[in-house]
PDB file of N, CA and C in Angstrom:
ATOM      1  N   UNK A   1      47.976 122.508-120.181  1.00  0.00           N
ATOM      2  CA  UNK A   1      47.024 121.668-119.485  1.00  0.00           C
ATOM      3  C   UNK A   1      45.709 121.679-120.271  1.00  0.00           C
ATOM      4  N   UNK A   2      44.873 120.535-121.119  1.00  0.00           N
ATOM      5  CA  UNK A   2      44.030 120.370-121.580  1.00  0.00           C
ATOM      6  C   UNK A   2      42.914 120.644-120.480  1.00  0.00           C
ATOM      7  N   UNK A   3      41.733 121.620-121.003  1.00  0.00           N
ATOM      8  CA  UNK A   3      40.582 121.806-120.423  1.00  0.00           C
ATOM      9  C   UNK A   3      39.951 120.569-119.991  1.00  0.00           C
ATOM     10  N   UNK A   4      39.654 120.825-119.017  1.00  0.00           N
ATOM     11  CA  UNK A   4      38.115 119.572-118.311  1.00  0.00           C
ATOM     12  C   UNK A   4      37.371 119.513-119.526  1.00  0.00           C
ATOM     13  N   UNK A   5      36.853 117.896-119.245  1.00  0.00           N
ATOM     14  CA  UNK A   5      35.698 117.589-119.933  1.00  0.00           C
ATOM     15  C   UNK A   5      34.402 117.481-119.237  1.00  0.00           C
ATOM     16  N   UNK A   6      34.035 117.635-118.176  1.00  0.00           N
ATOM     17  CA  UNK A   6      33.490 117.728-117.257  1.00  0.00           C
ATOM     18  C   UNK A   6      32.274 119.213-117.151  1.00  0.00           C
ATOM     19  N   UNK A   7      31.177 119.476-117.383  1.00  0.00           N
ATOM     20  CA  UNK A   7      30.341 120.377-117.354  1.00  0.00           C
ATOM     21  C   UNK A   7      30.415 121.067-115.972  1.00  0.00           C
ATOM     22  N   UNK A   8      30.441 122.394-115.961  1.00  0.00           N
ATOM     23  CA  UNK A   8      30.762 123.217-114.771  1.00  0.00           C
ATOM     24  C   UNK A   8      30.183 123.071-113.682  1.00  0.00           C
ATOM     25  N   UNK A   9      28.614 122.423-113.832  1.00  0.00           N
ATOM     26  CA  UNK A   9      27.678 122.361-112.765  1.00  0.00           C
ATOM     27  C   UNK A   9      28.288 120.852-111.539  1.00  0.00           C
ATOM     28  N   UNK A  10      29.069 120.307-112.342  1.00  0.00           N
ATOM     29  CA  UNK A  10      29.772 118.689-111.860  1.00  0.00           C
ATOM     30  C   UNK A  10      30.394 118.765-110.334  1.00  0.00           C
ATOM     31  N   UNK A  11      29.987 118.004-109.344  1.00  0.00           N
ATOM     32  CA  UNK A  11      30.002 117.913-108.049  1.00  0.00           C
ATOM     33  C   UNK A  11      31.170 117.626-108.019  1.00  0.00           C
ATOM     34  N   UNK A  12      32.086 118.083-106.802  1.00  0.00           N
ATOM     35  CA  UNK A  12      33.523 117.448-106.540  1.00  0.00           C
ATOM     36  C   UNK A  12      32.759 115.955-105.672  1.00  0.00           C
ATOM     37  N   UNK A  13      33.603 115.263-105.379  1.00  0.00           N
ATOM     38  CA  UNK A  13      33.677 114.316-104.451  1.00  0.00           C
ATOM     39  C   UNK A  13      32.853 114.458-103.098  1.00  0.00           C
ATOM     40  N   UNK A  14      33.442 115.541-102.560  1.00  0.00           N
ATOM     41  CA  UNK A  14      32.729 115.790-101.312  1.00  0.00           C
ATOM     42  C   UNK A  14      31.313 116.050-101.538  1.00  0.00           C
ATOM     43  N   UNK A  15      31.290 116.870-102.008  1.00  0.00           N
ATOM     44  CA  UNK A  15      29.555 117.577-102.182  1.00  0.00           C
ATOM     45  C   UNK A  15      28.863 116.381-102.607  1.00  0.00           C
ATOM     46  N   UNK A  16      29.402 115.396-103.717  1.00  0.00           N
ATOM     47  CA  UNK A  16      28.550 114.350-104.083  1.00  0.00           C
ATOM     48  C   UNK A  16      28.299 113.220-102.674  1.00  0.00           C
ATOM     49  N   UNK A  17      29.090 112.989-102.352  1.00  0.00           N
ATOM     50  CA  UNK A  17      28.934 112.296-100.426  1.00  0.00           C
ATOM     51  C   UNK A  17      27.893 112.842 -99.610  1.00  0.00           C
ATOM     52  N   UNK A  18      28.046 114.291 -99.485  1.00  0.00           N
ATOM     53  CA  UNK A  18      27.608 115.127 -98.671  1.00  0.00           C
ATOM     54  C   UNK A  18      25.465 115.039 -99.759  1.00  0.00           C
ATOM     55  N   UNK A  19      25.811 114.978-101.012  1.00  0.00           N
ATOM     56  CA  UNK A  19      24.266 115.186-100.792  1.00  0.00           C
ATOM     57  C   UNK A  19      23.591 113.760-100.883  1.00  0.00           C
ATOM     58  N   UNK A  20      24.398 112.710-101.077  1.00  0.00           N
ATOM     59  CA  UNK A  20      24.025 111.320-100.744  1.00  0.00           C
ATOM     60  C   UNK A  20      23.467 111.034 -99.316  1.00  0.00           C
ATOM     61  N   UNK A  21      24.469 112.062 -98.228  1.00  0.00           N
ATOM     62  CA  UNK A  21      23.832 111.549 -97.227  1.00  0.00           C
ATOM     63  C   UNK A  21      22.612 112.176 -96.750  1.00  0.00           C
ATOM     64  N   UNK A  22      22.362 114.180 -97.151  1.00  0.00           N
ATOM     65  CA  UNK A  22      21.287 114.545 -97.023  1.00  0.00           C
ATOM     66  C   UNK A  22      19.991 113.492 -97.674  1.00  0.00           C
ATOM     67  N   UNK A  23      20.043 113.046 -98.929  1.00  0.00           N
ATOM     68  CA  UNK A  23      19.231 112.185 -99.515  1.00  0.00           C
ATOM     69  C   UNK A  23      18.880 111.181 -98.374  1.00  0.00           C
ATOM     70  N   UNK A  24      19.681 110.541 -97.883  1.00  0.00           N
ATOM     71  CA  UNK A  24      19.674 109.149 -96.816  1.00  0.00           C
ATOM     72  C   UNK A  24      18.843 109.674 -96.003  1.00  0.00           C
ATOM     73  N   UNK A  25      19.129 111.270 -95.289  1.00  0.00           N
ATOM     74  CA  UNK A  25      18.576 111.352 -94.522  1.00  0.00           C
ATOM     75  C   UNK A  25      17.061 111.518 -94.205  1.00  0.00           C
ATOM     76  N   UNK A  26      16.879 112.439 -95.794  1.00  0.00           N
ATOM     77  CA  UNK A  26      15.305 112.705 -96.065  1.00  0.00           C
ATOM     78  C   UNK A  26      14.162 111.382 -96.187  1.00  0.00           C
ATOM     79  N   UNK A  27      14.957 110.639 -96.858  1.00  0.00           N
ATOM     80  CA  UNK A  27      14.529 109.128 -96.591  1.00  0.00           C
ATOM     81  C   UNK A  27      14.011 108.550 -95.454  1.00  0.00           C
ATOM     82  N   UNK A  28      15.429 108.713 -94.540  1.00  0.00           N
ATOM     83  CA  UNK A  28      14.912 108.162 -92.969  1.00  0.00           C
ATOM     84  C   UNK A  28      13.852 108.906 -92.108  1.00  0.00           C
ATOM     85  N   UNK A  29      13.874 110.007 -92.730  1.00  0.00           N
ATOM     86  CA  UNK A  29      12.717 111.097 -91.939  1.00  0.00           C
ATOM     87  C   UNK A  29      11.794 110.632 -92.192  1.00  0.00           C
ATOM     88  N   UNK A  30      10.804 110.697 -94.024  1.00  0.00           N
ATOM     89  CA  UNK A  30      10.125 110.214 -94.065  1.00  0.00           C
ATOM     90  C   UNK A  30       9.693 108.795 -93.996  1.00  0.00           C
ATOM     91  N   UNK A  31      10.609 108.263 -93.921  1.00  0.00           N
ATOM     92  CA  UNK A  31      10.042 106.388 -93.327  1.00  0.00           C
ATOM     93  C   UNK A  31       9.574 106.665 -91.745  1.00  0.00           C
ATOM     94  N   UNK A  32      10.326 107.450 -91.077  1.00  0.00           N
ATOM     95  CA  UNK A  32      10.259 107.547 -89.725  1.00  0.00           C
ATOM     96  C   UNK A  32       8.716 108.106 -89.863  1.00  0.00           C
ATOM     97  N   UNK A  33       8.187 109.081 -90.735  1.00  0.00           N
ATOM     98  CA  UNK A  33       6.973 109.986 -90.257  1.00  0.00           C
ATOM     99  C   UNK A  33       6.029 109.019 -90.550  1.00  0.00           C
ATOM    100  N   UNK A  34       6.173 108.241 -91.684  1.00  0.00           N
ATOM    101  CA  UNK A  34       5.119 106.836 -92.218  1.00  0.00           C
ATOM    102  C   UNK A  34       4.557 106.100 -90.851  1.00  0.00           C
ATOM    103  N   UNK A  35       5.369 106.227 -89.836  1.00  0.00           N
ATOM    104  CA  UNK A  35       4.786 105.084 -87.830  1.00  0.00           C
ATOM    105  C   UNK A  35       4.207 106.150 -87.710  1.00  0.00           C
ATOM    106  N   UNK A  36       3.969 107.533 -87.962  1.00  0.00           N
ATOM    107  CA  UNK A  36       2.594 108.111 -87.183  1.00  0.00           C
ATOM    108  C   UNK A  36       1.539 107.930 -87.071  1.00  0.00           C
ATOM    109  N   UNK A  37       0.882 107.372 -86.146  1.00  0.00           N
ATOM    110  CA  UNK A  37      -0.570 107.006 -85.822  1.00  0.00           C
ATOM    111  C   UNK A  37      -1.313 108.287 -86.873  1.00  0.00           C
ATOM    112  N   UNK A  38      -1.374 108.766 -86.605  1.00  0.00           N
ATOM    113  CA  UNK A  38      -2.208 109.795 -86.498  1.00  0.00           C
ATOM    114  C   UNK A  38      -2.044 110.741 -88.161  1.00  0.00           C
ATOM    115  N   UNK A  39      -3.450 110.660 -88.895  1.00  0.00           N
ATOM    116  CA  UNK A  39      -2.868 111.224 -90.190  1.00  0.00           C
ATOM    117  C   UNK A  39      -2.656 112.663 -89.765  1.00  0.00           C
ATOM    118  N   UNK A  40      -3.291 113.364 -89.167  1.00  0.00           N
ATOM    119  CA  UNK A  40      -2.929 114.846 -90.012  1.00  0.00           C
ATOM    120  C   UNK A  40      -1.556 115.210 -89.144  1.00  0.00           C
ATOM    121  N   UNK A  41      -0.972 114.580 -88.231  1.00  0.00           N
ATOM    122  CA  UNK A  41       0.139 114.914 -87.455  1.00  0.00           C
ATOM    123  C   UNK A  41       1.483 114.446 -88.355  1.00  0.00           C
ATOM    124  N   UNK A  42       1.182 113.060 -88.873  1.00  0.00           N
ATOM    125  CA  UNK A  42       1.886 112.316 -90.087  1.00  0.00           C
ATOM    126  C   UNK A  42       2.370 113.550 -91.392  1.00  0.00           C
ATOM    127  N   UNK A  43       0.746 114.101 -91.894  1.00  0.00           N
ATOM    128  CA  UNK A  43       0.732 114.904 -93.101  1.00  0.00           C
ATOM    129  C   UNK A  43       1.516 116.233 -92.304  1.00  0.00           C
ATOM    130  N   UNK A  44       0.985 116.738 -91.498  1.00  0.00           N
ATOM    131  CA  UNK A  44       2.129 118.282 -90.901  1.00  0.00           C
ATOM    132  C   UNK A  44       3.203 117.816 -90.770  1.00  0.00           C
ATOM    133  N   UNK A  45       3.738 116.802 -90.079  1.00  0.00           N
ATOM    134  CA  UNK A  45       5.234 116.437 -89.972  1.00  0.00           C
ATOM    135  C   UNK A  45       5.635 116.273 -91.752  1.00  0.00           C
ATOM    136  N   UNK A  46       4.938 115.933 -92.130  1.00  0.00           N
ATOM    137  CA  UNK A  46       5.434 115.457 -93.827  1.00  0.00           C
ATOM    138  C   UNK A  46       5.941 116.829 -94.785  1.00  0.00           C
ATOM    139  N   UNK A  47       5.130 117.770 -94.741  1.00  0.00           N
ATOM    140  CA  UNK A  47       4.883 119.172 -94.918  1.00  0.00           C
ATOM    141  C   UNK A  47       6.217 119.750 -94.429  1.00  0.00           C
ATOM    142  N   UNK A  48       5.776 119.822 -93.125  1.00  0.00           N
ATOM    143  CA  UNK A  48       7.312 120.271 -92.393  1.00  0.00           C
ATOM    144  C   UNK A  48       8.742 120.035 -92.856  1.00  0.00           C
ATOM    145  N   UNK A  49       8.791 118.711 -93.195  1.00  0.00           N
ATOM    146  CA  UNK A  49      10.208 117.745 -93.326  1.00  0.00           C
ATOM    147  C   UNK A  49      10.543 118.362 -94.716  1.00  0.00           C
ATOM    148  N   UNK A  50       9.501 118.363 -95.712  1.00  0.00           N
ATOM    149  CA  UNK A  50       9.807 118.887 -97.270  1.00  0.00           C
ATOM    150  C   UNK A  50      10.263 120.690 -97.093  1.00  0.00           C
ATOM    151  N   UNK A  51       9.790 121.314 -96.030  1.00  0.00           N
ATOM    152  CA  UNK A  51       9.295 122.735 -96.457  1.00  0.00           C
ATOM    153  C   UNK A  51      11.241 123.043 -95.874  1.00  0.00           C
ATOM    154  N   UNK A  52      11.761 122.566 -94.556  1.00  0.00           N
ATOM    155  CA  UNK A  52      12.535 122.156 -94.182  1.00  0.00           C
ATOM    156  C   UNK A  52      14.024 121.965 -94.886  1.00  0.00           C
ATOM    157  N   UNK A  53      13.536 120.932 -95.805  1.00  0.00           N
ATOM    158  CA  UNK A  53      14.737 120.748 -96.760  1.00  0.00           C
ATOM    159  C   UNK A  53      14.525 121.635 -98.030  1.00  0.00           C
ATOM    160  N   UNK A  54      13.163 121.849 -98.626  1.00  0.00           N
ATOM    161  CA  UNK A  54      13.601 123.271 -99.705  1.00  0.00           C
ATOM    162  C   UNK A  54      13.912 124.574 -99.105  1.00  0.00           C
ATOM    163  N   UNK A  55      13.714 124.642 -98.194  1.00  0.00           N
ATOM    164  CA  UNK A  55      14.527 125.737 -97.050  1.00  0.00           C
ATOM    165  C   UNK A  55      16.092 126.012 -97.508  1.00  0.00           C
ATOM    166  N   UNK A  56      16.593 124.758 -96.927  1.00  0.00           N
ATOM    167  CA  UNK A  56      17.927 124.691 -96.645  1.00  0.00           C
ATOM    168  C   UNK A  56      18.528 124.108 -98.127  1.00  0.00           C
ATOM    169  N   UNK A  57      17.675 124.129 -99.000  1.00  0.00           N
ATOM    170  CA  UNK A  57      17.966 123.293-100.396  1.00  0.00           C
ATOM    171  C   UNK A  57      19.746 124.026-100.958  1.00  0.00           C
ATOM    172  N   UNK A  58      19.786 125.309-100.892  1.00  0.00           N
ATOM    173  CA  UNK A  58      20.963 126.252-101.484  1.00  0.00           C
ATOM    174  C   UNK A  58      21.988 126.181-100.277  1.00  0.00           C
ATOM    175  N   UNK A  59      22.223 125.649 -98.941  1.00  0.00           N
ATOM    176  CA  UNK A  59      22.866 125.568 -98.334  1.00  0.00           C
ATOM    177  C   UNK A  59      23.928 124.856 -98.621  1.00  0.00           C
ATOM    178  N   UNK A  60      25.371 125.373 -98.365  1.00  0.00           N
ATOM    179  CA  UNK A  60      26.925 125.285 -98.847  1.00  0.00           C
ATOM    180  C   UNK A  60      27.707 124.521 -97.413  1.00  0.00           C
ATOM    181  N   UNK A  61      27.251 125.831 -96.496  1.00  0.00           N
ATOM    182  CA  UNK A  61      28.324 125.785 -95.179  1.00  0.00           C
ATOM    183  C   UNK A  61      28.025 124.720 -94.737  1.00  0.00           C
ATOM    184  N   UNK A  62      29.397 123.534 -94.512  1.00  0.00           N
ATOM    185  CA  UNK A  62      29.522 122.902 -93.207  1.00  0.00           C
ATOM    186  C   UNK A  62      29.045 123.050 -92.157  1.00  0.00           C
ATOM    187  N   UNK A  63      29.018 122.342 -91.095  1.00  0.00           N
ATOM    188  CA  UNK A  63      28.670 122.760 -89.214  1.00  0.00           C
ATOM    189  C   UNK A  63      30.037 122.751 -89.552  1.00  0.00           C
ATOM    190  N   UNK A  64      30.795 123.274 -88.274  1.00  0.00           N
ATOM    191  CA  UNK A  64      32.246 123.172 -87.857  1.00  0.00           C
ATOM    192  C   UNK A  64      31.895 122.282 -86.801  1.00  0.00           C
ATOM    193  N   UNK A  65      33.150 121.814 -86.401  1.00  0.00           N
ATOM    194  CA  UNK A  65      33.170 120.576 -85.229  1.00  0.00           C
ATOM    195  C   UNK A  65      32.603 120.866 -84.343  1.00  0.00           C
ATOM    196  N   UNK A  66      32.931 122.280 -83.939  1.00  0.00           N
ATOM    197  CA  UNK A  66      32.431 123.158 -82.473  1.00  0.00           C
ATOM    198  C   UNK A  66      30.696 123.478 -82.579  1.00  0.00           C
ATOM    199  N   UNK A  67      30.277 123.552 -83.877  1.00  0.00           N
ATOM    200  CA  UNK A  67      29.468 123.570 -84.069  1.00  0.00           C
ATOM    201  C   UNK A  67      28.623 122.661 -83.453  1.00  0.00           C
ATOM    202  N   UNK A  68      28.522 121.385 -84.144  1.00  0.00           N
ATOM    203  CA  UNK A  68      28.044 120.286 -84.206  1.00  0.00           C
ATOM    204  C   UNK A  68      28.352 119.462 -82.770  1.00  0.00           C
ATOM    205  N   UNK A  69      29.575 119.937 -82.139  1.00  0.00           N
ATOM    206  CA  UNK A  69      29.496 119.064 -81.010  1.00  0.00           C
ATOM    207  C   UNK A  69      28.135 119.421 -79.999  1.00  0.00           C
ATOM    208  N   UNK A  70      27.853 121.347 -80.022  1.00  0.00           N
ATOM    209  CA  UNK A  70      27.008 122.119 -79.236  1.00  0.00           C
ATOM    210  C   UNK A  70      25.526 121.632 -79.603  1.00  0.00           C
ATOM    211  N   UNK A  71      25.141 121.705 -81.203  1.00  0.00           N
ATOM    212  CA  UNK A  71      24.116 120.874 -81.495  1.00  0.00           C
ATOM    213  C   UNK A  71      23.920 119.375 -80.667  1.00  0.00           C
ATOM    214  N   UNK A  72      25.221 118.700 -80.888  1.00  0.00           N
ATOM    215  CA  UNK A  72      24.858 117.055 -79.968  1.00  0.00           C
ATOM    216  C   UNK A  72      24.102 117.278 -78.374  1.00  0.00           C
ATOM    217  N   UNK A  73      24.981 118.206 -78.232  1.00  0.00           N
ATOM    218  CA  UNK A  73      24.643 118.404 -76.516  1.00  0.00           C
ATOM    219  C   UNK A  73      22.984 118.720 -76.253  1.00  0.00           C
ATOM    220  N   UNK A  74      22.626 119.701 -77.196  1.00  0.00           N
ATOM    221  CA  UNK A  74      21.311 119.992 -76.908  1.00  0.00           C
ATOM    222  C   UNK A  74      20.624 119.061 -77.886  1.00  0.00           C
ATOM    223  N   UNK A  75      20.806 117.916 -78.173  1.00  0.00           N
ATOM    224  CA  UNK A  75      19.980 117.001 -78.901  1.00  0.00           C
ATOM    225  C   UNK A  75      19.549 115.852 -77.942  1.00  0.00           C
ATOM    226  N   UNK A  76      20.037 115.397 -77.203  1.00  0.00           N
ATOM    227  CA  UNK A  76      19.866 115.135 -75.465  1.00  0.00           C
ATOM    228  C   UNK A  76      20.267 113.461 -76.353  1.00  0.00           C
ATOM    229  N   UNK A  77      21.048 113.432 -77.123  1.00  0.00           N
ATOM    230  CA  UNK A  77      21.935 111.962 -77.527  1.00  0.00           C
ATOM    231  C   UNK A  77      21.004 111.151 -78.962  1.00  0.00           C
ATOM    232  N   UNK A  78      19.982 112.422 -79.410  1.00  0.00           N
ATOM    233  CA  UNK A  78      19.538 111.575 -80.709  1.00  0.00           C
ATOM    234  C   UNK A  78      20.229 111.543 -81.630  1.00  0.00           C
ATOM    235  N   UNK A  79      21.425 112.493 -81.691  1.00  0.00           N
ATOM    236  CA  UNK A  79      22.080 112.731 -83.194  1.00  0.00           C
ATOM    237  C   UNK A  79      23.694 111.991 -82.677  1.00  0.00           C
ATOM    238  N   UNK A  80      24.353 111.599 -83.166  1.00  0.00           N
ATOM    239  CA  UNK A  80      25.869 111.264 -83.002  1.00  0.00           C
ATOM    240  C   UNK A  80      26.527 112.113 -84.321  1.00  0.00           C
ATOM    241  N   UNK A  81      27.877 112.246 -83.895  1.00  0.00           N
ATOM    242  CA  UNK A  81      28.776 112.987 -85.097  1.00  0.00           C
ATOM    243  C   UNK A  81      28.862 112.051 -85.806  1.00  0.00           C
ATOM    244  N   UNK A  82      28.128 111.447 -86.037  1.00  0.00           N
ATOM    245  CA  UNK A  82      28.171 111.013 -87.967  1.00  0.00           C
ATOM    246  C   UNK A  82      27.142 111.213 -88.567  1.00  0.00           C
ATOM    247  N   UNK A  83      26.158 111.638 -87.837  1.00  0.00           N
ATOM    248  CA  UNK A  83      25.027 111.802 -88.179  1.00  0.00           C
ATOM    249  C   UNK A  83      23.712 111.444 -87.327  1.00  0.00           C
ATOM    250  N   UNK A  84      22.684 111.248 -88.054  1.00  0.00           N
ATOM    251  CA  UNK A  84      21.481 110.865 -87.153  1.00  0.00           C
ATOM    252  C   UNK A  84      21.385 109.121 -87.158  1.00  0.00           C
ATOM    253  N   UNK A  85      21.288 109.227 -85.942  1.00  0.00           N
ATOM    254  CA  UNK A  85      21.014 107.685 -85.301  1.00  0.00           C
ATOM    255  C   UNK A  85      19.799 107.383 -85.296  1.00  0.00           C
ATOM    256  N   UNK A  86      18.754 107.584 -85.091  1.00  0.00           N
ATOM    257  CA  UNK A  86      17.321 107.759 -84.569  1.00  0.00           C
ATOM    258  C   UNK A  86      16.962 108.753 -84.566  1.00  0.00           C
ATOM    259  N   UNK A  87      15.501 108.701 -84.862  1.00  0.00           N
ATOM    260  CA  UNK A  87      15.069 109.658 -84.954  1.00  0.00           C
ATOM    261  C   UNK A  87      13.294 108.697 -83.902  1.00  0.00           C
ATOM    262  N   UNK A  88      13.166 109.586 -82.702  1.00  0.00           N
ATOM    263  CA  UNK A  88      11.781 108.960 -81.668  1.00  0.00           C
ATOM    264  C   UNK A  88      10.508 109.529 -82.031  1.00  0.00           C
ATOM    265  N   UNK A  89       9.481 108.450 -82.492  1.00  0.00           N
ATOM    266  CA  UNK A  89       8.319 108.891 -82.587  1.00  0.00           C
ATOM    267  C   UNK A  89       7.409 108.779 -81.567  1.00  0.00           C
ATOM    268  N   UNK A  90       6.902 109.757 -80.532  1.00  0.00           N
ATOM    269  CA  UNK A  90       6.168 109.179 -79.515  1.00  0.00           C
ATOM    270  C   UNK A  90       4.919 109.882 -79.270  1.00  0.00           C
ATOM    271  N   UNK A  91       4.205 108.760 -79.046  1.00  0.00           N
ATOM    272  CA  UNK A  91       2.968 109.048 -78.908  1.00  0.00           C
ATOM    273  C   UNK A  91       2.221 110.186 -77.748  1.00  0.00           C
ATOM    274  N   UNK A  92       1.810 111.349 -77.748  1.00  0.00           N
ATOM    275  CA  UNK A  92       0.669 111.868 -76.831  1.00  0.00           C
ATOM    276  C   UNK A  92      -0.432 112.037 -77.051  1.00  0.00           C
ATOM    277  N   UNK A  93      -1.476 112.542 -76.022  1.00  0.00           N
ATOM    278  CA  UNK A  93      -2.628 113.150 -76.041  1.00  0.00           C
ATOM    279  C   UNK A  93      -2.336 114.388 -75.448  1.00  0.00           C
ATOM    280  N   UNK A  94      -3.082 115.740 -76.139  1.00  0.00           N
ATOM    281  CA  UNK A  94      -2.918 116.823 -75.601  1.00  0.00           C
ATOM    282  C   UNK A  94      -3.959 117.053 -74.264  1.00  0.00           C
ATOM    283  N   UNK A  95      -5.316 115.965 -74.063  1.00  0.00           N
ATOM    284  CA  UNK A  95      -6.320 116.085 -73.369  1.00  0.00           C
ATOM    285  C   UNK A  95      -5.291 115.075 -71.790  1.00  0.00           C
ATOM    286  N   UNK A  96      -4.616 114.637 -71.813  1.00  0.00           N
ATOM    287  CA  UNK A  96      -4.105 113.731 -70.542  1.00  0.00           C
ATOM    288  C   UNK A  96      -3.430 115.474 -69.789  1.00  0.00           C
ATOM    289  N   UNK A  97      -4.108 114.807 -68.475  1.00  0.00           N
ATOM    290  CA  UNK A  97      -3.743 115.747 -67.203  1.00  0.00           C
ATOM    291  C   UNK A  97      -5.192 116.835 -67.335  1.00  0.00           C
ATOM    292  N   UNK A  98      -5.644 117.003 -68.297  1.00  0.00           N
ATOM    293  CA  UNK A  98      -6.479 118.446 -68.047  1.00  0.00           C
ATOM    294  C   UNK A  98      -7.789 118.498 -67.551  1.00  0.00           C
TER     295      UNK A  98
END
């Protein structure tokens, strides 16, 4: 069997899918954080979203199904098993009621 020509670091199939869609997703985050009224809530959410994904940057493991179904449940219907549907930006004041 002739050796690969292929450099060792080379994504199978899956992983290349799998970081297409993390990409998609970082995308939709930050388009989503761009409707914040409000700059410095915009810039912390922005901060957050990056610090977030170089966090999780070396992450391998799958969710398992069981996983991910328990995540849906406590997402109160923003996420679907294919992924994120929406993501809600909504407006408060911390001064209303006080």
């Amino acid at each position: 069997m002739a050796a690969s020509r292929l450099p060792p670091a080379t994504l199978t199939l899956k992983q290349f899918v799998r970081r297409q869609q993390v990409l998609l997703l970082y995308r939709r985050i930050l388009q989503t954080i761009r409707q914040v009224p409000n700059d410095s809530d915009r810039k912390y959410l922005k901060d957050w979203a990056r610090e977030e994904f170089k966090r999780n940057k070396s992450a391998t493991e799958e969710a398992s199904p069981t996983t991910e179904a328990q995540d849906l449940k406590e997402a109160n219907g923003i996420v679907t098993t294919t992924g994120v549907r929406s993501i809600c930006v909504r407006e408060f004041s911390l001064d209303q009621g006080l």
